[in-house]
N, C-alpha and C. Protein backbone atom coordinates (compact mmCIF):
# COMPACT_ATOMS: atom_id res chain seq x y z
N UNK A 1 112.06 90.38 75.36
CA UNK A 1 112.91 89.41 76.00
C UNK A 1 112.07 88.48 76.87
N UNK A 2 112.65 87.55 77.07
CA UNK A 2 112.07 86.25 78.09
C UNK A 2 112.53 86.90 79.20
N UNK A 3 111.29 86.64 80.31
CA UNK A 3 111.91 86.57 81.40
C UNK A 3 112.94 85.63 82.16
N UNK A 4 113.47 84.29 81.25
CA UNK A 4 114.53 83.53 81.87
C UNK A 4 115.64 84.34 81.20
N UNK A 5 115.64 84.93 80.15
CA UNK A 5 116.36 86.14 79.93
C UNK A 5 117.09 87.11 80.89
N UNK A 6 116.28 87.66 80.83
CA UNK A 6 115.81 88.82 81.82
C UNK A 6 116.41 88.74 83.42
N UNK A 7 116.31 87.31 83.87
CA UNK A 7 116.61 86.87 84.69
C UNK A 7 118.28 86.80 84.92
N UNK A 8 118.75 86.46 83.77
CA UNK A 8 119.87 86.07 83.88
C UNK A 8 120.69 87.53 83.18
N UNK A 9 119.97 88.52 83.40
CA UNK A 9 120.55 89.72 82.86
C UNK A 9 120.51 90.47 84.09
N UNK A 10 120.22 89.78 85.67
CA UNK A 10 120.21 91.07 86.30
C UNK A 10 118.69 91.58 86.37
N UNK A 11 117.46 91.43 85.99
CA UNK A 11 116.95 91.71 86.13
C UNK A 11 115.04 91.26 86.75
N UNK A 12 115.08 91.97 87.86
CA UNK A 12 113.38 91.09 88.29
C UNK A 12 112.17 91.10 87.77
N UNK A 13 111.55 90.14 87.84
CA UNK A 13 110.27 89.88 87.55
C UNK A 13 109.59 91.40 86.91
N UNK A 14 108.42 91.62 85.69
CA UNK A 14 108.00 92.65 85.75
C UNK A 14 107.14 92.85 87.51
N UNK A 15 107.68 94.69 87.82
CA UNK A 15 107.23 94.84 88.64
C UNK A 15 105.30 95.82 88.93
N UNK A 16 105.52 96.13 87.61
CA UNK A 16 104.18 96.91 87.43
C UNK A 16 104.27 96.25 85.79
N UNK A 17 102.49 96.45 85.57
CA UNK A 17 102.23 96.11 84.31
C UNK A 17 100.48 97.23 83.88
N UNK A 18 100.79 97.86 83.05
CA UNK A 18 99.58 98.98 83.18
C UNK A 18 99.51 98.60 81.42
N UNK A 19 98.57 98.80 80.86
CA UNK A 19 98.00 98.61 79.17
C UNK A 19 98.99 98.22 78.92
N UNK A 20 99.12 96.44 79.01
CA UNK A 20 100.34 96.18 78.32
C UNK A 20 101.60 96.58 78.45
N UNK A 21 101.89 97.30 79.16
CA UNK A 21 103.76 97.96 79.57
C UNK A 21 104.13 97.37 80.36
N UNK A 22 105.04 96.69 80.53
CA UNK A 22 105.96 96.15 81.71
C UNK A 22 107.18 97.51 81.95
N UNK A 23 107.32 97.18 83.02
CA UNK A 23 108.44 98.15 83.90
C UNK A 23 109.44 97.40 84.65
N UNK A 24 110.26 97.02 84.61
CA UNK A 24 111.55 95.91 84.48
C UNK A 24 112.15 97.20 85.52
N UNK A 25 112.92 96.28 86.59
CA UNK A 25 114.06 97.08 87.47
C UNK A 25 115.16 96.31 87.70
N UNK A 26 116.56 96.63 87.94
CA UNK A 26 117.46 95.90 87.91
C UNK A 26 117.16 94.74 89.87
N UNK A 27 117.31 93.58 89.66
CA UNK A 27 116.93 92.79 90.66
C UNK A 27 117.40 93.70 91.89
N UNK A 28 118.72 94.38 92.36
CA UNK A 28 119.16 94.99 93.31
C UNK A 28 118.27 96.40 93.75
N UNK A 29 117.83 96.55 92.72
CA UNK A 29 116.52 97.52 92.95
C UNK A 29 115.08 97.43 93.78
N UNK A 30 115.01 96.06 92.83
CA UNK A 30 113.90 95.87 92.83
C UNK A 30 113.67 94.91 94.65
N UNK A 31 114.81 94.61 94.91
CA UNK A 31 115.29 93.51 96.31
C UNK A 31 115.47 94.65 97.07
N UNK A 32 115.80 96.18 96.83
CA UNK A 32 116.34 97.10 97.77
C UNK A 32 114.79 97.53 98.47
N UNK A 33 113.74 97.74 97.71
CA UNK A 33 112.60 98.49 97.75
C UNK A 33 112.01 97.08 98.93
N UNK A 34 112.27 96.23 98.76
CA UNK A 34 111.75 94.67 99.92
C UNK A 34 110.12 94.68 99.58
N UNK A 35 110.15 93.58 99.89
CA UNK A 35 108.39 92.54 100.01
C UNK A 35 108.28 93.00 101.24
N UNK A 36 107.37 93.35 102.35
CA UNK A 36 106.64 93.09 103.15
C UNK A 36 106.40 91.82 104.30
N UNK A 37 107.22 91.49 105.39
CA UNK A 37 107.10 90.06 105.47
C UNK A 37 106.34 90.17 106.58
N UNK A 38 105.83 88.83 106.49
CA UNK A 38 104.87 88.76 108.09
C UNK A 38 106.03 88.35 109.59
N UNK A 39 105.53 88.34 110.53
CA UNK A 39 106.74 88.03 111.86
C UNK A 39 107.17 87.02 111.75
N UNK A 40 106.18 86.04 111.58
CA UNK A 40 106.71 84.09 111.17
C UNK A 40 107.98 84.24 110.05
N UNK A 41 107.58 84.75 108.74
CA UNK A 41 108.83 85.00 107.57
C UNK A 41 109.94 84.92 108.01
N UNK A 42 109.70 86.66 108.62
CA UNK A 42 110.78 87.10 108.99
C UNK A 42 111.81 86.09 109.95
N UNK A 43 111.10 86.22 111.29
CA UNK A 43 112.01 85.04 112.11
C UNK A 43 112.38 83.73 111.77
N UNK A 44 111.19 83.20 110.79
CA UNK A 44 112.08 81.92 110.07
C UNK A 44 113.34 81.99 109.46
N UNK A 45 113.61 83.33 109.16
CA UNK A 45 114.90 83.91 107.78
C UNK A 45 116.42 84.27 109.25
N UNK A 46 115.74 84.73 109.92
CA UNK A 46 116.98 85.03 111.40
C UNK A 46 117.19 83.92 111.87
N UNK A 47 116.40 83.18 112.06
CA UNK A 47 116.19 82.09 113.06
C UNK A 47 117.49 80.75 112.59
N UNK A 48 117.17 81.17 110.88
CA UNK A 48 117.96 79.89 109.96
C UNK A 48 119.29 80.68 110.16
N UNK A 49 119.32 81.79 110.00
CA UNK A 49 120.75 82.49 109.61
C UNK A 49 121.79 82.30 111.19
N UNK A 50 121.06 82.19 112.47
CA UNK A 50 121.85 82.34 113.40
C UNK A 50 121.22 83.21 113.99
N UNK A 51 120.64 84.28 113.92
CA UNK A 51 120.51 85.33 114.46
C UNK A 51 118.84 85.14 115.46
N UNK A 52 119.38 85.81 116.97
CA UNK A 52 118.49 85.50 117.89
C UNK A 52 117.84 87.24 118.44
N UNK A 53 116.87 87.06 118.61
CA UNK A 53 116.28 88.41 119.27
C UNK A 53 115.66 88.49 120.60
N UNK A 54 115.45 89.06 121.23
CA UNK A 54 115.24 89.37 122.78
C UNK A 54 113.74 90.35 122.75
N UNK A 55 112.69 90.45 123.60
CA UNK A 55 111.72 91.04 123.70
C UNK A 55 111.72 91.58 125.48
N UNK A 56 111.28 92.27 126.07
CA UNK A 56 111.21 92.68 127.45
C UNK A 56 110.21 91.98 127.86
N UNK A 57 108.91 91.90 126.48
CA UNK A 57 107.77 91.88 127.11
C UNK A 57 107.61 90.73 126.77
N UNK A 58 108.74 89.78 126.30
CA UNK A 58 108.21 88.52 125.79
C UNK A 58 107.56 88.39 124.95
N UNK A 59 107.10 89.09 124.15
CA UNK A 59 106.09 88.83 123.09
C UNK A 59 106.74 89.55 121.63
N UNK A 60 105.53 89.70 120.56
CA UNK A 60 106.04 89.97 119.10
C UNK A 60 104.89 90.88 119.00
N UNK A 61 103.80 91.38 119.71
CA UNK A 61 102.96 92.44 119.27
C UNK A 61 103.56 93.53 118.44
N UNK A 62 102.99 94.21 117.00
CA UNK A 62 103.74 95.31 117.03
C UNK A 62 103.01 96.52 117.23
N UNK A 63 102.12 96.47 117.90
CA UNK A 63 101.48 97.36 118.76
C UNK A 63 101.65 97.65 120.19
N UNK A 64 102.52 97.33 120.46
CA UNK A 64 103.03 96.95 122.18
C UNK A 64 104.74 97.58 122.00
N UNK A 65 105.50 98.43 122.59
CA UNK A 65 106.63 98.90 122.65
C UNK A 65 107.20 97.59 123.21
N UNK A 66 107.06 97.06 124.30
CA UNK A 66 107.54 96.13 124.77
C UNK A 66 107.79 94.87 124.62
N UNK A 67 107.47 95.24 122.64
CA UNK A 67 107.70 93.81 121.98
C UNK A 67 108.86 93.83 121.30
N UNK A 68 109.03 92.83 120.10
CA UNK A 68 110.45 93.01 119.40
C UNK A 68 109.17 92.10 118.49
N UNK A 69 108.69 92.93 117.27
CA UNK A 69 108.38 92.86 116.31
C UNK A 69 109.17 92.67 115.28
N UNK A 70 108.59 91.74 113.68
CA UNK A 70 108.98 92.00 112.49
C UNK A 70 107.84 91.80 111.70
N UNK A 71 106.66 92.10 112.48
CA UNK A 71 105.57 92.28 111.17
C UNK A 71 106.13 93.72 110.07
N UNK A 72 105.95 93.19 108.83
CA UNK A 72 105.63 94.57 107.93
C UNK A 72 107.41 94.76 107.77
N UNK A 73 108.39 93.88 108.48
CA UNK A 73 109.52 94.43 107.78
C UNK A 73 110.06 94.60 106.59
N UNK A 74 110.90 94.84 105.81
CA UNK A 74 111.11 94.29 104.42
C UNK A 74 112.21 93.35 104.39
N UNK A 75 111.66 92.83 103.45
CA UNK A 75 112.97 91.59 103.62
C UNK A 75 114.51 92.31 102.85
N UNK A 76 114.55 93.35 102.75
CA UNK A 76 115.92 93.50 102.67
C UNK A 76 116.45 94.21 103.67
N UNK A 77 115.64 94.25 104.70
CA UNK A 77 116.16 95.04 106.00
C UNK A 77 117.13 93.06 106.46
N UNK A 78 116.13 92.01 106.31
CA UNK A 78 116.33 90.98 107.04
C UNK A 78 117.49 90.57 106.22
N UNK A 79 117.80 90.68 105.09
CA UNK A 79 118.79 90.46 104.47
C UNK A 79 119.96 90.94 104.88
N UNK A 80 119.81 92.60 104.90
CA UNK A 80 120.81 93.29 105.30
C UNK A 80 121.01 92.61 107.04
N UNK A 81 120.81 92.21 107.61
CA UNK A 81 121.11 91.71 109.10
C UNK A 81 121.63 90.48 109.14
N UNK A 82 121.26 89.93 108.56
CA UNK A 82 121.95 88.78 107.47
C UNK A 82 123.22 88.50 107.23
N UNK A 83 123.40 89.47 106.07
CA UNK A 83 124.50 89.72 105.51
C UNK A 83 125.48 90.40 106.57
N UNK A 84 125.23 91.13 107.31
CA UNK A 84 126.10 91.62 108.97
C UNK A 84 126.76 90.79 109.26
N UNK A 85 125.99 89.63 109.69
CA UNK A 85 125.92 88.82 110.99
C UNK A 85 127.30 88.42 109.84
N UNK A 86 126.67 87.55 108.78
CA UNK A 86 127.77 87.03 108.05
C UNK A 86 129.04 87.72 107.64
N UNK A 87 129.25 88.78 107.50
CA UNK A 87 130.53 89.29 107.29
C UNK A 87 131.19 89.52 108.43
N UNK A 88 130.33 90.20 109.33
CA UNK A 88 131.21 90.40 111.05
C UNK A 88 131.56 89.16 111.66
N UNK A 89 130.80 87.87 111.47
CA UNK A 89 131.11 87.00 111.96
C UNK A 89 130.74 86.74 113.99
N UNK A 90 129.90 88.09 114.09
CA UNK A 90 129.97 88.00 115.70
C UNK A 90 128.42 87.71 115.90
N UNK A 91 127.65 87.38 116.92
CA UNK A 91 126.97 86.92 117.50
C UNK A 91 125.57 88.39 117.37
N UNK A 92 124.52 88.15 116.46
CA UNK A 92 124.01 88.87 116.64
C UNK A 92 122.36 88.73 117.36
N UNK A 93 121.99 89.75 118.30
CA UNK A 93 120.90 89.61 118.69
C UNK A 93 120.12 90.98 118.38
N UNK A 94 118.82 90.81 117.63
CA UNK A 94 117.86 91.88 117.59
C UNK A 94 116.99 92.29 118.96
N UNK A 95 117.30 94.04 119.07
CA UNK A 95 116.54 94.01 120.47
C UNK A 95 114.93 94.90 119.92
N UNK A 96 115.69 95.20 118.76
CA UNK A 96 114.15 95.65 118.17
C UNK A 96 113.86 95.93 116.65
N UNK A 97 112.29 96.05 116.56
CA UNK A 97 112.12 95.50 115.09
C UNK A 97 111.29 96.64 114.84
N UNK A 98 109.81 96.49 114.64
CA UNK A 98 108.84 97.09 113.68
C UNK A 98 107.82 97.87 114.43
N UNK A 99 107.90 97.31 116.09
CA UNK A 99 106.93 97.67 116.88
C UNK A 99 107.02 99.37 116.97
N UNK A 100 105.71 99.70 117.44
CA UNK A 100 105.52 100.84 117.80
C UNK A 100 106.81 101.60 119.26
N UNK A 101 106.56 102.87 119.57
CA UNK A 101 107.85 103.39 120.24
C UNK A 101 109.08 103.64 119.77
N UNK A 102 109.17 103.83 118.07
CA UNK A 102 109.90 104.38 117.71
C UNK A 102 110.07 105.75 116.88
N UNK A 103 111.04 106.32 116.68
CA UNK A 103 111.10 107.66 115.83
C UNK A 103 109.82 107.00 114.85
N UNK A 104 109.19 108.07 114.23
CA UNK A 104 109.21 108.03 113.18
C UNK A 104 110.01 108.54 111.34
N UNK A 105 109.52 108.74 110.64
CA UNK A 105 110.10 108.85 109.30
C UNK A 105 110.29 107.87 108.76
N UNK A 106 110.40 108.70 106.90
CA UNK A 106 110.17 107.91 105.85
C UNK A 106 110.90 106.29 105.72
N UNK A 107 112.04 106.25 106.43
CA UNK A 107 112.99 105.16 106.74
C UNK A 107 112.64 104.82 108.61
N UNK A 108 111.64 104.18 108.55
CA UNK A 108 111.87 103.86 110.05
C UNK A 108 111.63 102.71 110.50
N UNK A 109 111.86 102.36 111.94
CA UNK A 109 111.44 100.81 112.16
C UNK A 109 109.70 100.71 112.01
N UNK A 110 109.05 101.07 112.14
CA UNK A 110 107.73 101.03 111.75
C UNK A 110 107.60 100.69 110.00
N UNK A 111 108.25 101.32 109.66
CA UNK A 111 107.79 101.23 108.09
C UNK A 111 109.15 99.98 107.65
N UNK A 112 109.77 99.65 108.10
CA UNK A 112 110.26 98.03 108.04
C UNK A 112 111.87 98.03 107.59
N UNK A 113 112.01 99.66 107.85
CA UNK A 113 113.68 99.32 107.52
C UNK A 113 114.85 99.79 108.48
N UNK A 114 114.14 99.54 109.79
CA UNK A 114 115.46 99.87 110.83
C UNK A 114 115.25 98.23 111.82
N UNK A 115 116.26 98.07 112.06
CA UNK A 115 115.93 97.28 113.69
C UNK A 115 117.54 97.72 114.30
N UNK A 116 117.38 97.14 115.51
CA UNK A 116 118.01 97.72 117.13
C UNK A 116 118.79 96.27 117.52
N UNK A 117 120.18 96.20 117.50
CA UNK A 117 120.81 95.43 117.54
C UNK A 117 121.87 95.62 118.72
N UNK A 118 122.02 94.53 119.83
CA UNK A 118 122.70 94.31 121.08
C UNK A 118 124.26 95.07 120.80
N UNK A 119 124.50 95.72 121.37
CA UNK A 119 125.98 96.34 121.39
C UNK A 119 127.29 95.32 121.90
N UNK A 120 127.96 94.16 121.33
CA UNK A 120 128.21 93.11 121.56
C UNK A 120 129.50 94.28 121.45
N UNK A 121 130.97 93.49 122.15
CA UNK A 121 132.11 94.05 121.70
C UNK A 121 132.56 93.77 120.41
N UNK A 122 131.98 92.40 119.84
CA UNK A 122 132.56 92.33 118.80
C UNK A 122 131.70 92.70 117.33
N UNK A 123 130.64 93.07 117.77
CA UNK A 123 129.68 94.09 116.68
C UNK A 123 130.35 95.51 116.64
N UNK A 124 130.33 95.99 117.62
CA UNK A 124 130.99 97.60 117.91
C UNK A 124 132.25 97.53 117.28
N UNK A 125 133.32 96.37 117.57
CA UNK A 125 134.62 96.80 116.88
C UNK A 125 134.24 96.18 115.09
N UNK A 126 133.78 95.69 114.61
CA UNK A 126 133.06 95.52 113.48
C UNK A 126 132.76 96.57 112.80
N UNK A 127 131.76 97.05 113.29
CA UNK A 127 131.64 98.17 112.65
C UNK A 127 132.24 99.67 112.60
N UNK A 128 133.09 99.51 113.98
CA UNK A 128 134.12 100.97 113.93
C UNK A 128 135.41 100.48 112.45
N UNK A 129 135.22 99.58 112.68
CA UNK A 129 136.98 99.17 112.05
C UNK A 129 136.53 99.10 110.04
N UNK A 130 135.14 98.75 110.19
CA UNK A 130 135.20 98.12 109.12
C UNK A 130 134.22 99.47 108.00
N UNK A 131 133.55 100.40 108.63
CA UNK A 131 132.51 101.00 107.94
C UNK A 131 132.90 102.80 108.13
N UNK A 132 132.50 103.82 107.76
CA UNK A 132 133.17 105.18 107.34
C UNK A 132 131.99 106.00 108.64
N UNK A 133 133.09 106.63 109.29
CA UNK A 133 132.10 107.44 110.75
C UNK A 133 131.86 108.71 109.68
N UNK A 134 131.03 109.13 110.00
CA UNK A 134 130.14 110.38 109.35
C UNK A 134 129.61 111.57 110.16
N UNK A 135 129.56 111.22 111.18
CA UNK A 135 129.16 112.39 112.08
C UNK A 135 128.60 111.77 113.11
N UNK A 136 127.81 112.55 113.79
CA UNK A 136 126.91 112.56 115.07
C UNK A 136 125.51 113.19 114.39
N UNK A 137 124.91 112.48 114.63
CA UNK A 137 123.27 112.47 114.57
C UNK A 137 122.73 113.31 115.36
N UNK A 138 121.49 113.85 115.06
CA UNK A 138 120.91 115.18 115.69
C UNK A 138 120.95 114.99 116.93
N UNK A 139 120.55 113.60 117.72
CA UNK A 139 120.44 113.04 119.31
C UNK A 139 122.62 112.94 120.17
N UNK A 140 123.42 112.92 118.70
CA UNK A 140 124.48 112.97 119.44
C UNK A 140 125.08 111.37 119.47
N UNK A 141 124.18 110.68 118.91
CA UNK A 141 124.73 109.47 118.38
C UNK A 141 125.70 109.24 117.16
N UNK A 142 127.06 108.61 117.76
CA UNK A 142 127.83 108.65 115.92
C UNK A 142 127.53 107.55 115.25
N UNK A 143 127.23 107.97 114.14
CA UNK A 143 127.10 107.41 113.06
C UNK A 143 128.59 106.65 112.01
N UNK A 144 128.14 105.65 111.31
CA UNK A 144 128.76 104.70 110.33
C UNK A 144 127.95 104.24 109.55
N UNK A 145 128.68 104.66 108.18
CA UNK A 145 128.21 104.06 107.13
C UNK A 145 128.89 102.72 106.35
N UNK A 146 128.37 102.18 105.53
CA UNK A 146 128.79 100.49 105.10
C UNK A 146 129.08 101.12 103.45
N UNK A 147 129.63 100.17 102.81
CA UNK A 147 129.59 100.81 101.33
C UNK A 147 128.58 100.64 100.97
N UNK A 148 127.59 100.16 101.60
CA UNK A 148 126.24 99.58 100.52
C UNK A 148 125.44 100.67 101.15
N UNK A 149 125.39 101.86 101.89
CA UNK A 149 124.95 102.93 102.66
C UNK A 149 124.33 102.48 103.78
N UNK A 150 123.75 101.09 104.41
CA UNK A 150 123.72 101.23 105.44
C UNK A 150 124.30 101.87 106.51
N UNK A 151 123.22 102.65 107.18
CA UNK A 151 124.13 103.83 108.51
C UNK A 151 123.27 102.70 109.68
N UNK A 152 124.82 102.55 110.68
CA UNK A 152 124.40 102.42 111.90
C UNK A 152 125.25 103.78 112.83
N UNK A 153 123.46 103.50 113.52
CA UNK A 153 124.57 104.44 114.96
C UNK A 153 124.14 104.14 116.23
N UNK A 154 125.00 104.30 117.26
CA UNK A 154 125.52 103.87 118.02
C UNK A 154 124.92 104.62 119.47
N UNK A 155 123.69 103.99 119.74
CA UNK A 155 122.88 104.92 120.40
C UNK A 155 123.59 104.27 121.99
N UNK A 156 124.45 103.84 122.42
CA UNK A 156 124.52 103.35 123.77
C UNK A 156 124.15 101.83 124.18
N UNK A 157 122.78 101.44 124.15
CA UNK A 157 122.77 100.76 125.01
C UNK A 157 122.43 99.59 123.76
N UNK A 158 122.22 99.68 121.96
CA UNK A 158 122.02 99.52 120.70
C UNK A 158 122.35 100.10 119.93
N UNK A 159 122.88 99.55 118.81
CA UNK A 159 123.21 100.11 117.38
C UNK A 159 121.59 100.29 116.55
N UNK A 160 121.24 101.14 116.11
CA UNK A 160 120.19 101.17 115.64
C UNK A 160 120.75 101.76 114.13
N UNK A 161 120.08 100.41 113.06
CA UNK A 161 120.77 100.43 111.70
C UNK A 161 119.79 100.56 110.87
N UNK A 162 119.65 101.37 110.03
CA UNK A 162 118.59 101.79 108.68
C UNK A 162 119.60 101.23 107.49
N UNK A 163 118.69 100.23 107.03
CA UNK A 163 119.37 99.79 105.68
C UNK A 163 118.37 100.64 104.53
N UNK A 164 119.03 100.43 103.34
CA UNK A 164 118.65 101.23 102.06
C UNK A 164 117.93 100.11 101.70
């Protein structure tokens, strides 16, 4: 098949190519797994969408806790924040991104798929009203899930959301 084919079947670019084999993934796959973006990317992509972020330390180091990083995020984390802002319709601000000072694990803000979002009233009733509570998290934070499995939970003073 052509890749303008291919394209229009749902499906992305070959993503690996080894002796001649291509390995084809359905685009939602292949968009779930995200590119890598640098901090400029990223904030150009929030910046257009509406969406504003806050730092303590004033800065974007992501070696510094006291930054609000998006080096190394994936862009379907930025998508998924994106797509939030746009369906909730409420005012969103990132209080944190990629920088160091967070949990770690295989899904974490370090590795580019969580950020830390302002507890607005109208984010909180957003996501109580609109997404499936699941429990309380080992720390005692409750959790909500989205149909697309994004879990946010609801640490107090931020929603801290791991997209798929």
């Amino acid at each position: 098949m052509t890749l303008k084919l291919l394209a229009r079947r749902g499906y992305a670019a070959a993503v690996a190519v080894t002796a001649a084999t291509a390995v084809l993934l359905p685009a939602a796959t292949a968009e779930a797994s995200g590119a890598k973006l640098t901090h400029r990317q990223a904030a150009t992509k929030l910046r257009a969408a509406g969406i504003g972020w806050t730092s303590s330390g004033n800065c974007s180091d992501r070696n510094r806790r006291n930054c609000t990083s998006f080096t190394k995020i994936n862009s379907g984390t930025v998508k998924g924040v994106i797509t939030f802002k746009r369906a909730s319709r409420c005012r969103v601000t990132i209080t944190g991104g990629t920088e160091t000072g967070h949990a770690g694990g295989t899904r974490s803000h370090w590795k580019g798929y969580k950020v830390d979002i302002a507890p607005t009233s109208c984010v909180t009733r957003f996501i109580k009203r609109q997404y499936a509570y699941i429990g309380r998290r080992g720390d005692g934070a409750p959790m909500y899930r989205s149909s697309a499995g994004n879990v946010y939970a609801n640490e107090g003073n931020h929603w801290d959301i791991t997209y798929k």
